[in-house]
N, C-alpha and C. Protein backbone atom coordinates (compact mmCIF):
# COMPACT_ATOMS: atom_id res chain seq x y z
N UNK A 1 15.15 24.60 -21.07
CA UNK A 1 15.58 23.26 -21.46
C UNK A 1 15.96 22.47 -20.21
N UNK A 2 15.22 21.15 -20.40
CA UNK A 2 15.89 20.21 -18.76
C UNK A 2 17.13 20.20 -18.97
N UNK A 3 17.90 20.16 -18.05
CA UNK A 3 19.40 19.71 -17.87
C UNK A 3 19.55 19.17 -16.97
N UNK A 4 20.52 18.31 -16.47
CA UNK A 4 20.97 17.22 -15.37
C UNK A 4 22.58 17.74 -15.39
N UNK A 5 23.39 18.32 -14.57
CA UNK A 5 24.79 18.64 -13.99
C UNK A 5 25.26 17.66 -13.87
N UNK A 6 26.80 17.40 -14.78
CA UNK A 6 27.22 16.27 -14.76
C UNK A 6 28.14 16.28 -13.00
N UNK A 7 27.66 14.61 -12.68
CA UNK A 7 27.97 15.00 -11.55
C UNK A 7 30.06 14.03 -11.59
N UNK A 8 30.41 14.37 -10.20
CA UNK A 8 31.71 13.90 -10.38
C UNK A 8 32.22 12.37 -9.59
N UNK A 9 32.62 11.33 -10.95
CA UNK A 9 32.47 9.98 -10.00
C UNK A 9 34.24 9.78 -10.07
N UNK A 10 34.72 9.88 -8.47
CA UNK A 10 36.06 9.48 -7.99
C UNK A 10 36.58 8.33 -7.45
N UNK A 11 37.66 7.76 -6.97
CA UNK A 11 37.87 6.47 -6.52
C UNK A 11 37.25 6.24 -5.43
N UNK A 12 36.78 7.48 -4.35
CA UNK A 12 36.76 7.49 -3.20
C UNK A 12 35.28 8.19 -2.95
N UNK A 13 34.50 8.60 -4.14
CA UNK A 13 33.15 8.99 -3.73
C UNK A 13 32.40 9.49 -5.08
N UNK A 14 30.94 9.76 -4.26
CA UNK A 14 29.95 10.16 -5.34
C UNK A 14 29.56 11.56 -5.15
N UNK A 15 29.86 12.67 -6.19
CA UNK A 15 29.05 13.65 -5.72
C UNK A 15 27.99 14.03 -6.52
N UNK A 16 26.51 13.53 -5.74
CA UNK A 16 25.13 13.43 -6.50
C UNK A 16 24.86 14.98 -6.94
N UNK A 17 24.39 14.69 -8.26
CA UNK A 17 24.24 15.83 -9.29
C UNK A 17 23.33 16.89 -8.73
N UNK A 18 23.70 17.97 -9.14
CA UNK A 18 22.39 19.40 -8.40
C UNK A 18 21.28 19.11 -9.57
N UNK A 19 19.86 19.05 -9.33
CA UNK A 19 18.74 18.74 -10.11
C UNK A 19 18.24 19.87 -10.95
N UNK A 20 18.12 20.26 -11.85
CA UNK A 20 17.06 21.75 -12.48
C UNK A 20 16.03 21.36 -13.11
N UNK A 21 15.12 22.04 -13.20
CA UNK A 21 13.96 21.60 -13.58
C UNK A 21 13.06 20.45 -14.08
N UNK A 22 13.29 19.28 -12.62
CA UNK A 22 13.02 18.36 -12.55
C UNK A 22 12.81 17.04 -14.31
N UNK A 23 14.66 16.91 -13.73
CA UNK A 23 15.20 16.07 -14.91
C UNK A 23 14.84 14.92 -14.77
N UNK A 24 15.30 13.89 -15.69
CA UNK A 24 14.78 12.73 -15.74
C UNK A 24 15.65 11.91 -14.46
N UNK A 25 15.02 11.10 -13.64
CA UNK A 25 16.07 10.57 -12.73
C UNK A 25 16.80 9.88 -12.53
N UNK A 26 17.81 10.06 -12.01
CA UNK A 26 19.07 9.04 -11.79
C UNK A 26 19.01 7.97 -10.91
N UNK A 27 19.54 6.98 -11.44
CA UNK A 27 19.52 5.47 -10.69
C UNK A 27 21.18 4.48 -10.93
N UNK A 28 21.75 4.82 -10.01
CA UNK A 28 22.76 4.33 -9.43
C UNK A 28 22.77 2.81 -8.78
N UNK A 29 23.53 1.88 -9.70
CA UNK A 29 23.64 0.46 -9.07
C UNK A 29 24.70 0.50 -8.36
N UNK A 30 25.17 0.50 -6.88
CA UNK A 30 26.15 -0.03 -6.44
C UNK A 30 26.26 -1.55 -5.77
N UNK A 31 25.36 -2.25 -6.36
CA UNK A 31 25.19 -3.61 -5.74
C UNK A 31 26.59 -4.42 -6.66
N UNK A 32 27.16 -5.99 -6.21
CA UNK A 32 27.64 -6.44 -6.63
C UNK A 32 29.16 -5.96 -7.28
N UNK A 33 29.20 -5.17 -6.42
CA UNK A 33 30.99 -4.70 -6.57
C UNK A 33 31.85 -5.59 -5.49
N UNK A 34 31.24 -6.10 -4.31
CA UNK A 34 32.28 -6.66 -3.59
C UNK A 34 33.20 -5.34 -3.07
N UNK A 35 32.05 -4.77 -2.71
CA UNK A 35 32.41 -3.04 -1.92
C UNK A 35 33.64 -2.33 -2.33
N UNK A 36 34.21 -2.80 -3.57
CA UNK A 36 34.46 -1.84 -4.39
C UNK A 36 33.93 -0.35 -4.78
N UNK A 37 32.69 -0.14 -4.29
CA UNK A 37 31.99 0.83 -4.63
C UNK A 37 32.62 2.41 -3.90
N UNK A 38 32.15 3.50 -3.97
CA UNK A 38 32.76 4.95 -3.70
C UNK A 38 32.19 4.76 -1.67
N UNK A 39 32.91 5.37 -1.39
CA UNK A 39 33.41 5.47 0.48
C UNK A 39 32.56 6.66 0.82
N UNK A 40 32.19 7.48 0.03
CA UNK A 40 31.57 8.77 0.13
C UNK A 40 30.36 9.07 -0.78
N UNK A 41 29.06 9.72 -0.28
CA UNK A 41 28.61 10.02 -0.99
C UNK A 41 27.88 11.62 -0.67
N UNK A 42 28.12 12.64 -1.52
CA UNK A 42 27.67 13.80 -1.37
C UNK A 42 26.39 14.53 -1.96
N UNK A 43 25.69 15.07 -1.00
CA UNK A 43 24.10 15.67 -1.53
C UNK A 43 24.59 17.10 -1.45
N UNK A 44 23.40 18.03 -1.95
CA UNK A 44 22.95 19.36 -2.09
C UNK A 44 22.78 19.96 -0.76
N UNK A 45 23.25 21.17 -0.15
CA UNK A 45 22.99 21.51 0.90
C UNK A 45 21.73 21.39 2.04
N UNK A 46 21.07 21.45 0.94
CA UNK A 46 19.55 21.35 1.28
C UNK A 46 18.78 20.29 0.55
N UNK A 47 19.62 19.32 0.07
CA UNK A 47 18.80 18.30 -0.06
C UNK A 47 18.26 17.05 1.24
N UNK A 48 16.97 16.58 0.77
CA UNK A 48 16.85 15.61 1.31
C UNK A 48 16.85 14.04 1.46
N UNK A 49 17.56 12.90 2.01
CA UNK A 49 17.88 11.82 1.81
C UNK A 49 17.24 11.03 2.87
N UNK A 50 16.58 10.05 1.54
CA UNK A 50 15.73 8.63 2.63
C UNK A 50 16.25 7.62 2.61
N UNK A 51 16.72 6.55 3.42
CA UNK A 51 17.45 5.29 3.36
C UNK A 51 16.12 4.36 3.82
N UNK A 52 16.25 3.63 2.74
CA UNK A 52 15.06 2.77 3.31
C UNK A 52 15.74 0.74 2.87
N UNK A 53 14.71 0.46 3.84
CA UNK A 53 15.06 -1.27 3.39
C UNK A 53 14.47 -2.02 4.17
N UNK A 54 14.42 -3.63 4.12
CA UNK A 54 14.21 -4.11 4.89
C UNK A 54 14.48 -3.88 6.61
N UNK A 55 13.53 -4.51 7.39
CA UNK A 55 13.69 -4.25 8.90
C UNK A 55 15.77 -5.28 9.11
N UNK A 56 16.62 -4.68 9.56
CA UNK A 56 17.40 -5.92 9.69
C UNK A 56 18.32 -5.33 8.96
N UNK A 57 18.32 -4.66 7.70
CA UNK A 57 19.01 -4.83 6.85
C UNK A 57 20.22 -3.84 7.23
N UNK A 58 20.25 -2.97 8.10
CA UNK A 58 21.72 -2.08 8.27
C UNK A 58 21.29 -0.68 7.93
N UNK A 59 20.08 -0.42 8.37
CA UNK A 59 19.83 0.88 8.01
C UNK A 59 20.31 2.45 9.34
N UNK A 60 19.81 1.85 10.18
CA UNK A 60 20.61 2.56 11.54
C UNK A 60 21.76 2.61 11.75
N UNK A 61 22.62 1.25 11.39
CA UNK A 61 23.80 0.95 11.40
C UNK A 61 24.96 2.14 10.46
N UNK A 62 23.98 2.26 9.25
CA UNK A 62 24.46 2.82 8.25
C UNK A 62 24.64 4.43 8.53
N UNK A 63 23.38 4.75 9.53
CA UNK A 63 23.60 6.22 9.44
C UNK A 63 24.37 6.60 10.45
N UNK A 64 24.40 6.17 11.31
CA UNK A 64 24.97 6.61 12.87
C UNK A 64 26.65 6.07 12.19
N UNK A 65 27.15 5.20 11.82
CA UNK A 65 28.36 5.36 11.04
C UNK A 65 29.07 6.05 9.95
N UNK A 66 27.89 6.62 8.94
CA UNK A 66 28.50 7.17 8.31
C UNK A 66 27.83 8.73 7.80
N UNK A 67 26.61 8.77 8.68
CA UNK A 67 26.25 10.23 8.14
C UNK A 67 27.02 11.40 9.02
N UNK A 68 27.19 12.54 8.60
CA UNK A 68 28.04 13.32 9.51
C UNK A 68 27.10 14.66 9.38
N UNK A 69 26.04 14.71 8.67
CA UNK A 69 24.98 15.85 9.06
C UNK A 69 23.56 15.46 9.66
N UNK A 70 22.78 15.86 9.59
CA UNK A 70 21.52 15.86 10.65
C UNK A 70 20.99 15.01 10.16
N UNK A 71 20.68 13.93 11.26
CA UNK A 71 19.88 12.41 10.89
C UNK A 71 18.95 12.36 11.86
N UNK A 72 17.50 11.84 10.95
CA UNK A 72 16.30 11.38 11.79
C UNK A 72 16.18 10.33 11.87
N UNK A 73 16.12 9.02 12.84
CA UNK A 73 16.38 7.76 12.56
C UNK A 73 15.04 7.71 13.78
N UNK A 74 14.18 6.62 13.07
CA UNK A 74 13.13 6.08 13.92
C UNK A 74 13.64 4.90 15.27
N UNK A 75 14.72 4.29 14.40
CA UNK A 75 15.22 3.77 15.40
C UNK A 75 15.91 4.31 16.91
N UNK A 76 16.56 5.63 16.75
CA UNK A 76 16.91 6.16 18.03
C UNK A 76 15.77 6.75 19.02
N UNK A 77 14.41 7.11 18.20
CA UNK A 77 13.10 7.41 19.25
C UNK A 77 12.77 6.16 19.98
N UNK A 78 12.63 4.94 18.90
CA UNK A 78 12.64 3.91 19.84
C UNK A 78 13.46 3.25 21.38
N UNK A 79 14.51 3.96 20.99
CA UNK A 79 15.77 3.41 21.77
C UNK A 79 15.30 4.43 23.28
N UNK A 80 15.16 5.71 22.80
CA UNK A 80 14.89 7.00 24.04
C UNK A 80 13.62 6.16 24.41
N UNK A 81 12.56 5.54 24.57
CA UNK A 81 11.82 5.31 24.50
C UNK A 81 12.01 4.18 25.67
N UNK A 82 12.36 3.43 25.15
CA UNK A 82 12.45 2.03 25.72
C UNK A 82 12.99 2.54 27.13
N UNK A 83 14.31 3.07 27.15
CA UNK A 83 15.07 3.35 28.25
C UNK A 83 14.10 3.86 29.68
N UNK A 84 13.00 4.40 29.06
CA UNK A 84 12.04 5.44 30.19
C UNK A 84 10.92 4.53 30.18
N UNK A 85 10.91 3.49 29.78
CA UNK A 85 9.23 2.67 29.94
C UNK A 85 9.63 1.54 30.32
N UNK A 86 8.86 0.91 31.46
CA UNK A 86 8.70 -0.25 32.01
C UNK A 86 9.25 -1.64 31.08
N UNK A 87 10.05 -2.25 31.82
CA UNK A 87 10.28 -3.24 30.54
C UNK A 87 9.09 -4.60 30.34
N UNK A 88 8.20 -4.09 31.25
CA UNK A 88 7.17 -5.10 31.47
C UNK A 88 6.11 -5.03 30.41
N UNK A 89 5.92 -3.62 30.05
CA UNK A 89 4.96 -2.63 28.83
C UNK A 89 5.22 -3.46 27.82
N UNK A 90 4.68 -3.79 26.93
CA UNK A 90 4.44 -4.36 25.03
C UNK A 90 5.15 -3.16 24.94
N UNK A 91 5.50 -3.35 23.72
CA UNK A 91 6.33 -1.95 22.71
C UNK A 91 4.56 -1.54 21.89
N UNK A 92 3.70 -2.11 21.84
CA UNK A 92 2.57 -2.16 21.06
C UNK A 92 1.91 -1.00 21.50
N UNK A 93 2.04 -0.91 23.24
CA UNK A 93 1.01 -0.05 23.89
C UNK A 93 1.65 1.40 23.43
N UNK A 94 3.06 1.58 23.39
CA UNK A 94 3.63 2.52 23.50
C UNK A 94 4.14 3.37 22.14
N UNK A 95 3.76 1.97 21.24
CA UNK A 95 4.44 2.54 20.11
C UNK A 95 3.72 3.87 18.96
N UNK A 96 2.34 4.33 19.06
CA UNK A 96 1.53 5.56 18.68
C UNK A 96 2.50 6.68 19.28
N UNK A 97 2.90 6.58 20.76
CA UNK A 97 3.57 7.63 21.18
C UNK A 97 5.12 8.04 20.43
N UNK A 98 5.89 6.52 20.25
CA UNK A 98 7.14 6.77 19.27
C UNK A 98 6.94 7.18 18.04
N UNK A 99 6.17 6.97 17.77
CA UNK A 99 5.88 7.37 15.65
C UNK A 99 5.80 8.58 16.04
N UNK A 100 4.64 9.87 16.85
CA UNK A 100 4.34 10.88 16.74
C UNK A 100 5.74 11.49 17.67
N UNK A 101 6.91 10.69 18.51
CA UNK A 101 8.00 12.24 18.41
C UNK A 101 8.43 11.32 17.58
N UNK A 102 8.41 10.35 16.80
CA UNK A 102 9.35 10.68 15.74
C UNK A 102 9.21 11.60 14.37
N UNK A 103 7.86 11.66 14.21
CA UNK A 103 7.47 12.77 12.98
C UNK A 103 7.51 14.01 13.90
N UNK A 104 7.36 14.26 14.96
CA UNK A 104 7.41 15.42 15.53
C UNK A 104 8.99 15.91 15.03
N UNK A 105 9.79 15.14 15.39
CA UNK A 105 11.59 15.39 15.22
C UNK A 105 11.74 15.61 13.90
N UNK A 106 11.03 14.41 13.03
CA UNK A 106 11.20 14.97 11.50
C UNK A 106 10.85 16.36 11.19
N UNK A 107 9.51 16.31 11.96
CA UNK A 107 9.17 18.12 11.40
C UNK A 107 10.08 19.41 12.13
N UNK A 108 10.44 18.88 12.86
CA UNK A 108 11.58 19.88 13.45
C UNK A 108 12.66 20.37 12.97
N UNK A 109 13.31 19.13 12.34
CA UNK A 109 14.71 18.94 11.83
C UNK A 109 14.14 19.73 10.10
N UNK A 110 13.33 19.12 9.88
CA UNK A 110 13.10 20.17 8.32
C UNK A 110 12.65 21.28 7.88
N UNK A 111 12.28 21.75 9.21
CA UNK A 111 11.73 23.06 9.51
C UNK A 111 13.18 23.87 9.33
N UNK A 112 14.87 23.60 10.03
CA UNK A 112 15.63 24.40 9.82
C UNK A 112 16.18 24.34 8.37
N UNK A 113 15.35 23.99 7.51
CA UNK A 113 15.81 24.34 5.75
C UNK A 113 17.18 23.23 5.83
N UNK A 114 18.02 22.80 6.55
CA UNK A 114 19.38 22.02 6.33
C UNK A 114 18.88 20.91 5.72
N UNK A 115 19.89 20.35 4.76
CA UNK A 115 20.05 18.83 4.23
C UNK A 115 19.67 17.55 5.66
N UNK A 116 18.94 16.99 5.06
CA UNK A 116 18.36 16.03 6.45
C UNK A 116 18.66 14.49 5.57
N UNK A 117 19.32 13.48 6.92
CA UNK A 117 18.83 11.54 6.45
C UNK A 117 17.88 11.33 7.04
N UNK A 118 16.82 10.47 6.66
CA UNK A 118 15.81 10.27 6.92
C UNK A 118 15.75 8.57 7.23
N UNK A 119 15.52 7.85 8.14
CA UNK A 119 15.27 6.66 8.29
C UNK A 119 14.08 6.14 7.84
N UNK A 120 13.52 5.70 6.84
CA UNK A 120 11.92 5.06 6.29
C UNK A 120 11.86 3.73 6.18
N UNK A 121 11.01 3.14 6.98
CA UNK A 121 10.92 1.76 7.39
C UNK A 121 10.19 1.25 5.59
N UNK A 122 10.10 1.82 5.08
CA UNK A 122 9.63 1.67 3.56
C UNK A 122 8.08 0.68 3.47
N UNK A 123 7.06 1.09 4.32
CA UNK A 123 6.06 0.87 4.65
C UNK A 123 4.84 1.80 4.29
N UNK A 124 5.97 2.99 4.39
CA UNK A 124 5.32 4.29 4.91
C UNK A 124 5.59 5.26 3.54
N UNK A 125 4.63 5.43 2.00
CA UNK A 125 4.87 6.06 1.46
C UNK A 125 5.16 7.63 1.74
N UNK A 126 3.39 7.65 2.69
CA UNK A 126 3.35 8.97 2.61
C UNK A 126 4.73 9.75 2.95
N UNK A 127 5.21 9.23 4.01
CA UNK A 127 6.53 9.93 4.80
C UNK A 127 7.58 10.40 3.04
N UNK A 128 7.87 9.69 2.13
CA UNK A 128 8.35 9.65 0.85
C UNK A 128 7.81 11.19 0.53
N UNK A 129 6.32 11.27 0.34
CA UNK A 129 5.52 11.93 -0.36
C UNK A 129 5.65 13.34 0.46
N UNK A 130 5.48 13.40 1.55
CA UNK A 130 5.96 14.28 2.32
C UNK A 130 7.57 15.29 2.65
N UNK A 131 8.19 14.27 2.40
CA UNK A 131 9.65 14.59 2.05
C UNK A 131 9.65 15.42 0.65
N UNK A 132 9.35 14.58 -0.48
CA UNK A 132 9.49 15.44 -1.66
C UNK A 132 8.66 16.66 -1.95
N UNK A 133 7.33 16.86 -1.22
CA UNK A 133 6.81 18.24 -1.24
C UNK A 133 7.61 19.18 -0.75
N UNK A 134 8.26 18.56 1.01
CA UNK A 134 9.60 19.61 1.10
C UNK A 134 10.60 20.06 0.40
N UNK A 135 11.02 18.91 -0.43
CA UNK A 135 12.12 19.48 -1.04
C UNK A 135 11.66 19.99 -2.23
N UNK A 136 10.64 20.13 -2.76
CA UNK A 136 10.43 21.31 -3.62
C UNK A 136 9.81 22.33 -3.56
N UNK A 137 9.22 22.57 -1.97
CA UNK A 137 9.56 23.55 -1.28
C UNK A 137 10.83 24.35 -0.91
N UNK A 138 11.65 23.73 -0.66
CA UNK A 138 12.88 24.41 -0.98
C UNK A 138 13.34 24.80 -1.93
N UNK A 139 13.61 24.05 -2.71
CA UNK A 139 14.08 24.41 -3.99
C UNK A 139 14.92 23.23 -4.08
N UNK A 140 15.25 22.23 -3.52
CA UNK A 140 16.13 20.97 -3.47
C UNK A 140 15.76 19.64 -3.75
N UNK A 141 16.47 18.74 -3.34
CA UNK A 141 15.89 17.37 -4.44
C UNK A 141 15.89 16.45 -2.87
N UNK A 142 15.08 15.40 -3.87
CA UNK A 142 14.96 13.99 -2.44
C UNK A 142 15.56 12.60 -3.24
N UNK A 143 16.69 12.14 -2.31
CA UNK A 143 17.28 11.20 -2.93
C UNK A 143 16.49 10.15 -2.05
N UNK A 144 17.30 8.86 -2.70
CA UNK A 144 16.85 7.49 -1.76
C UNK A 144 17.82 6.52 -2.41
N UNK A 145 18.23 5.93 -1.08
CA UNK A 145 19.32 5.04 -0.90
C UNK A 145 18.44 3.57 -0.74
N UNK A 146 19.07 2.91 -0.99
CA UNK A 146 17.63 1.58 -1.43
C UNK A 146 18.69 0.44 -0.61
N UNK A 147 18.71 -0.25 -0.12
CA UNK A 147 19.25 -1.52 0.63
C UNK A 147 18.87 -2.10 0.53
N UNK A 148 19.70 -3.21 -0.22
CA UNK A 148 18.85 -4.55 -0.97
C UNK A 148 19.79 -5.80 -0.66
N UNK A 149 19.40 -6.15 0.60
CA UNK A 149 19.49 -7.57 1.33
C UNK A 149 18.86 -8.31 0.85
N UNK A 150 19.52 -10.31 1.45
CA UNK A 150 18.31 -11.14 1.55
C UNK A 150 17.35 -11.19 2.51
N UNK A 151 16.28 -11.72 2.86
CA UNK A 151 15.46 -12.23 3.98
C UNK A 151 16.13 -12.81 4.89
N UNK A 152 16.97 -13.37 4.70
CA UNK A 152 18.05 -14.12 5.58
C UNK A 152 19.28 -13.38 6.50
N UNK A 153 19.60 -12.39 5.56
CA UNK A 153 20.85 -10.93 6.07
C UNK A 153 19.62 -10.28 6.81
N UNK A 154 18.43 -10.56 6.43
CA UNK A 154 17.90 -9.17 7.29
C UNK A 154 17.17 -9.53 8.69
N UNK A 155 17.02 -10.83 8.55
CA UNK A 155 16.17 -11.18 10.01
C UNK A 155 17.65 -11.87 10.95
N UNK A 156 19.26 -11.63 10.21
CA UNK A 156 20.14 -12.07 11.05
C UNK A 156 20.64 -10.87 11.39
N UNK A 157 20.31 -9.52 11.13
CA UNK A 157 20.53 -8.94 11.56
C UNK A 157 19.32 -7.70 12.45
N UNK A 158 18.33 -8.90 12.33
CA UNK A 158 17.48 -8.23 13.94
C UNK A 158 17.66 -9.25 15.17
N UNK A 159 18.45 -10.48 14.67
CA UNK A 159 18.31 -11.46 15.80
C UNK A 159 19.98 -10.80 16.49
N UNK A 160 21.00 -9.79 15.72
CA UNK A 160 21.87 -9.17 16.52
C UNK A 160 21.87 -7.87 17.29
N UNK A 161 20.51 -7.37 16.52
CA UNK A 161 20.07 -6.29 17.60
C UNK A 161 18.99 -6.18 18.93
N UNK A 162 19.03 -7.44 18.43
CA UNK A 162 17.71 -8.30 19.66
C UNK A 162 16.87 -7.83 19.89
N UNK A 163 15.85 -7.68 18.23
CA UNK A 163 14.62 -7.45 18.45
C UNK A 163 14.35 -7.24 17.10
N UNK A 164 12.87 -8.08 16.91
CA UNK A 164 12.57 -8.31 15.84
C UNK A 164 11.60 -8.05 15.53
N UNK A 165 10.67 -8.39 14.16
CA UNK A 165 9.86 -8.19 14.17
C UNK A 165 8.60 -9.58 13.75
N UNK A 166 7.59 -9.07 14.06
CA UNK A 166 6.09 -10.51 13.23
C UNK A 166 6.62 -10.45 11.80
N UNK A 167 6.53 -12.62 12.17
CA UNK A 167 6.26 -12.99 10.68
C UNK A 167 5.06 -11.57 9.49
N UNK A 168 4.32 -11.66 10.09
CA UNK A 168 3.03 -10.51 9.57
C UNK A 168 4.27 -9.65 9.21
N UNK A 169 4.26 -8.90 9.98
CA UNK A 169 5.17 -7.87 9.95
C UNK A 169 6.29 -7.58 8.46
N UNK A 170 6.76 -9.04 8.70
CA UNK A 170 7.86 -8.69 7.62
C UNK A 170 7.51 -9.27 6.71
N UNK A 171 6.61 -10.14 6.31
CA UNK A 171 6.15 -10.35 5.20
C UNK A 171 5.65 -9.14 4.03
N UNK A 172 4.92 -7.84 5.00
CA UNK A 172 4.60 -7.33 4.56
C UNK A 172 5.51 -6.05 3.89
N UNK A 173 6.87 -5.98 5.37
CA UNK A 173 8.04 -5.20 4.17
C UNK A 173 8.28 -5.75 3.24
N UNK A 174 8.52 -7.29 3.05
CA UNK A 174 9.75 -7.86 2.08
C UNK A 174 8.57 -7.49 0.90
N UNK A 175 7.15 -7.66 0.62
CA UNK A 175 6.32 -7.40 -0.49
C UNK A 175 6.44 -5.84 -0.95
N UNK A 176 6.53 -4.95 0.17
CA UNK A 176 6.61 -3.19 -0.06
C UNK A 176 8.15 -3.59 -0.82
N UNK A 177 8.79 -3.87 -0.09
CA UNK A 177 10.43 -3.64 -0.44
C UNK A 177 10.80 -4.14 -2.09
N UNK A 178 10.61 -5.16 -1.97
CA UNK A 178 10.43 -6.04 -3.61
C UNK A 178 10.23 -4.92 -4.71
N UNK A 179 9.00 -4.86 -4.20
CA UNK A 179 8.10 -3.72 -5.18
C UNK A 179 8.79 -2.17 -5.81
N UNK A 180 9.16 -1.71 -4.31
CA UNK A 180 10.18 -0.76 -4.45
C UNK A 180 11.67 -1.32 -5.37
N UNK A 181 12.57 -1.98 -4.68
CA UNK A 181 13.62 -2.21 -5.75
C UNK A 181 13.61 -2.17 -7.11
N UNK A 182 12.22 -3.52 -7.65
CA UNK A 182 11.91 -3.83 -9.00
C UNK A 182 11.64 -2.08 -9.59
N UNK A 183 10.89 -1.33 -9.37
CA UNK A 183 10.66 -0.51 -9.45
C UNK A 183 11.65 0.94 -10.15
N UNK A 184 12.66 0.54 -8.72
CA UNK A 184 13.95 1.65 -8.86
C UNK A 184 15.04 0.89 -10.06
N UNK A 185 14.80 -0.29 -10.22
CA UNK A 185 15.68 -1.25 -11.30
C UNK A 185 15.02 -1.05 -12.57
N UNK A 186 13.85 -0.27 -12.70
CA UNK A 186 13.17 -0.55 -14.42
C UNK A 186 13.34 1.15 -14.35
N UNK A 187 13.89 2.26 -13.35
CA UNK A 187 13.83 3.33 -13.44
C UNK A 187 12.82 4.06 -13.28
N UNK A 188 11.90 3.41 -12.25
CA UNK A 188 10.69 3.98 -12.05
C UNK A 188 10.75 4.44 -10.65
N UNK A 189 10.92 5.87 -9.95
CA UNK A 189 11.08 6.09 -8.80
C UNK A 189 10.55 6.40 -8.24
N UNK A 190 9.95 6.56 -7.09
CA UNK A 190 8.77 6.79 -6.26
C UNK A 190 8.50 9.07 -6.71
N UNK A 191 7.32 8.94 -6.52
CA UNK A 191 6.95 10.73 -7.08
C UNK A 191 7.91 11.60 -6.14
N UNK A 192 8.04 12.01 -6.92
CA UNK A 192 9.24 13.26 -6.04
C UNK A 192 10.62 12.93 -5.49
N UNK A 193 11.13 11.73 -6.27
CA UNK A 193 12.47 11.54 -5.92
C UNK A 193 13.30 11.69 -7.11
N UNK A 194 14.30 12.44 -7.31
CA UNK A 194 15.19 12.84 -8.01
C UNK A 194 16.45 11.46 -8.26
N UNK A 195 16.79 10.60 -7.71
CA UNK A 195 17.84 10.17 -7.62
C UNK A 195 17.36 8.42 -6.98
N UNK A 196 18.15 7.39 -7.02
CA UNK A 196 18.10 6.54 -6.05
C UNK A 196 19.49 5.73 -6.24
N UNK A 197 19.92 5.28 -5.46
CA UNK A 197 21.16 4.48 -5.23
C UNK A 197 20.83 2.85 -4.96
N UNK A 198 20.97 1.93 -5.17
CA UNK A 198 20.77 0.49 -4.75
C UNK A 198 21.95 0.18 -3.80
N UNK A 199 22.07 -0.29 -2.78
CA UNK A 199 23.27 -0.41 -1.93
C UNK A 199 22.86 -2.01 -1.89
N UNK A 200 23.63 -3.27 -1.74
CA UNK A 200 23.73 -4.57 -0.90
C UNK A 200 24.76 -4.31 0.15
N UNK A 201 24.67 -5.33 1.14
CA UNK A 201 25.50 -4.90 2.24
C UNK A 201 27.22 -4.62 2.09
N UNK A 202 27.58 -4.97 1.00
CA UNK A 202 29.21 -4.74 0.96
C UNK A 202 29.22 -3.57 0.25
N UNK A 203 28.05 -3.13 -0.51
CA UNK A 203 28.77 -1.73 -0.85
C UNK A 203 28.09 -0.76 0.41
N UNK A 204 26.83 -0.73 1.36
CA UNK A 204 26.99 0.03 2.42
C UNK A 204 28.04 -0.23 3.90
N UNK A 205 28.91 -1.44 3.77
CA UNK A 205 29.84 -1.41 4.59
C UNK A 205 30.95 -0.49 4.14
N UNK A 206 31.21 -0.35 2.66
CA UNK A 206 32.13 0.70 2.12
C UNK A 206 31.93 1.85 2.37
N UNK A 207 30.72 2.39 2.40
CA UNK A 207 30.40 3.84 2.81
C UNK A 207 30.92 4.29 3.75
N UNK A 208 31.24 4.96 3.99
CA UNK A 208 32.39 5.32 5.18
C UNK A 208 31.78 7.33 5.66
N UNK A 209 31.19 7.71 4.80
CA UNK A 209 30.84 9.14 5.07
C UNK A 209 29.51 9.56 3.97
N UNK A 210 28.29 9.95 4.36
CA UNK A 210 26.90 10.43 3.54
C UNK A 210 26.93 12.27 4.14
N UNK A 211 27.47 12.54 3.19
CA UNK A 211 27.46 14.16 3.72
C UNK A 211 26.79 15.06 2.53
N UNK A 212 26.59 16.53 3.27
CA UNK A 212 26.05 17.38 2.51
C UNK A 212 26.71 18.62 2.17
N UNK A 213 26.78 18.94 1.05
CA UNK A 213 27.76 19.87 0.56
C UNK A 213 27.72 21.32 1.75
N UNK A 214 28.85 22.45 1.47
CA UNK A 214 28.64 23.09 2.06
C UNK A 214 27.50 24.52 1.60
């Protein structure tokens, strides 16, 4: 018989339910609390978690502040990256080389079986599709944390990290991204995800800790 583990909701956090035989999935609104929302949120030892959203929207921000177990963030390959290449170079010429250590690092980091965050520019299903074969390779679940900015929060917050991206460019997240939200809002979640959370920026400024059980 499916079952879903009732999970436990406190003043101060979420602890996301253990999955069995791939139950029906959970979809968590924390938008529109006025960050009222839980400070904590807790996964499966070995689960895996994707934060995805617009370019801009606080997704790096989010993990390097509040995750406290093993995070793959595309954004920090970029950063190692930049530091060692000419500042004269396009990021264009160089950027085939950042994607492949950054899936290189992904495959590293999931190779040691531990609960992993995953940074997904939400462009990139397969990376999704790939994740959830792992985690049922393990035996564990794949959540996703959804960040749902405006166009406006999200290109003001690449003009504070000083660096942005093509009109092209983001036209083509905000259409992926859309798609995705509407999606996770009618309860329809991408294949192989167990769970999703909707965050706007005041309930991921509340987050304060994304950890994984022991």
């Amino acid at each position: 018989m499916n079952r879903t583990l009732v999970y436990a909701t406190v003043t101060t956090g979420i602890t996301v339910p253990k999955q069995r035989h791939a139950p029906a999935p959970v979809v968590r609104d924390l938008r529109d609390r006025a960050g009222r929302g839980p400070r904590t949120l807790l996964f499966g030892a070995r689960d895996l978690v994707v934060i995805t959203g617009l370019p801009g929207s606080g997704k790096s921000t989010l993990m390097r502040r509040a995750v406290t177990g093993p995070r793959v963030d595309s954004q920090d390959t970029r950063d190692r990256w930049d530091t060692r290449t000419p500042r004269l170079l396009p990021y264009a010429l160089y950027r085939p080389l950042v994607r492949l250590a950054h899936y290189t690092g992904l495959r590293r980091a999931l190779r040691t079986g531990e609960g992993v965050v995953v940074h997904d520019c939400g462009t990139q299903p397969w990376v999704r599709g790939w994740l959830a074969r792992e985690a049922r390779r393990r035996g564990a679940a794949l959540h996703l944390l959804l960040l749902d900015v405006t166009p406006e929060t999200a290109r003001e917050g690449q003009r504070e990290r000083g660096r942005g991206v093509s009109a092209y460019a983001f036209r083509r997240h905000r259409r992926t991204t859309a798609r995705l939200i509407a999606a996770v809002e009618a309860g329809e979640l991408p294949a192989g995800c167990g769970s999703a959370t909707l965050l706007d920026r005041a309930a991921a400024d509340a987050l304060h800790r994304i950890a994984f059980t022991a």
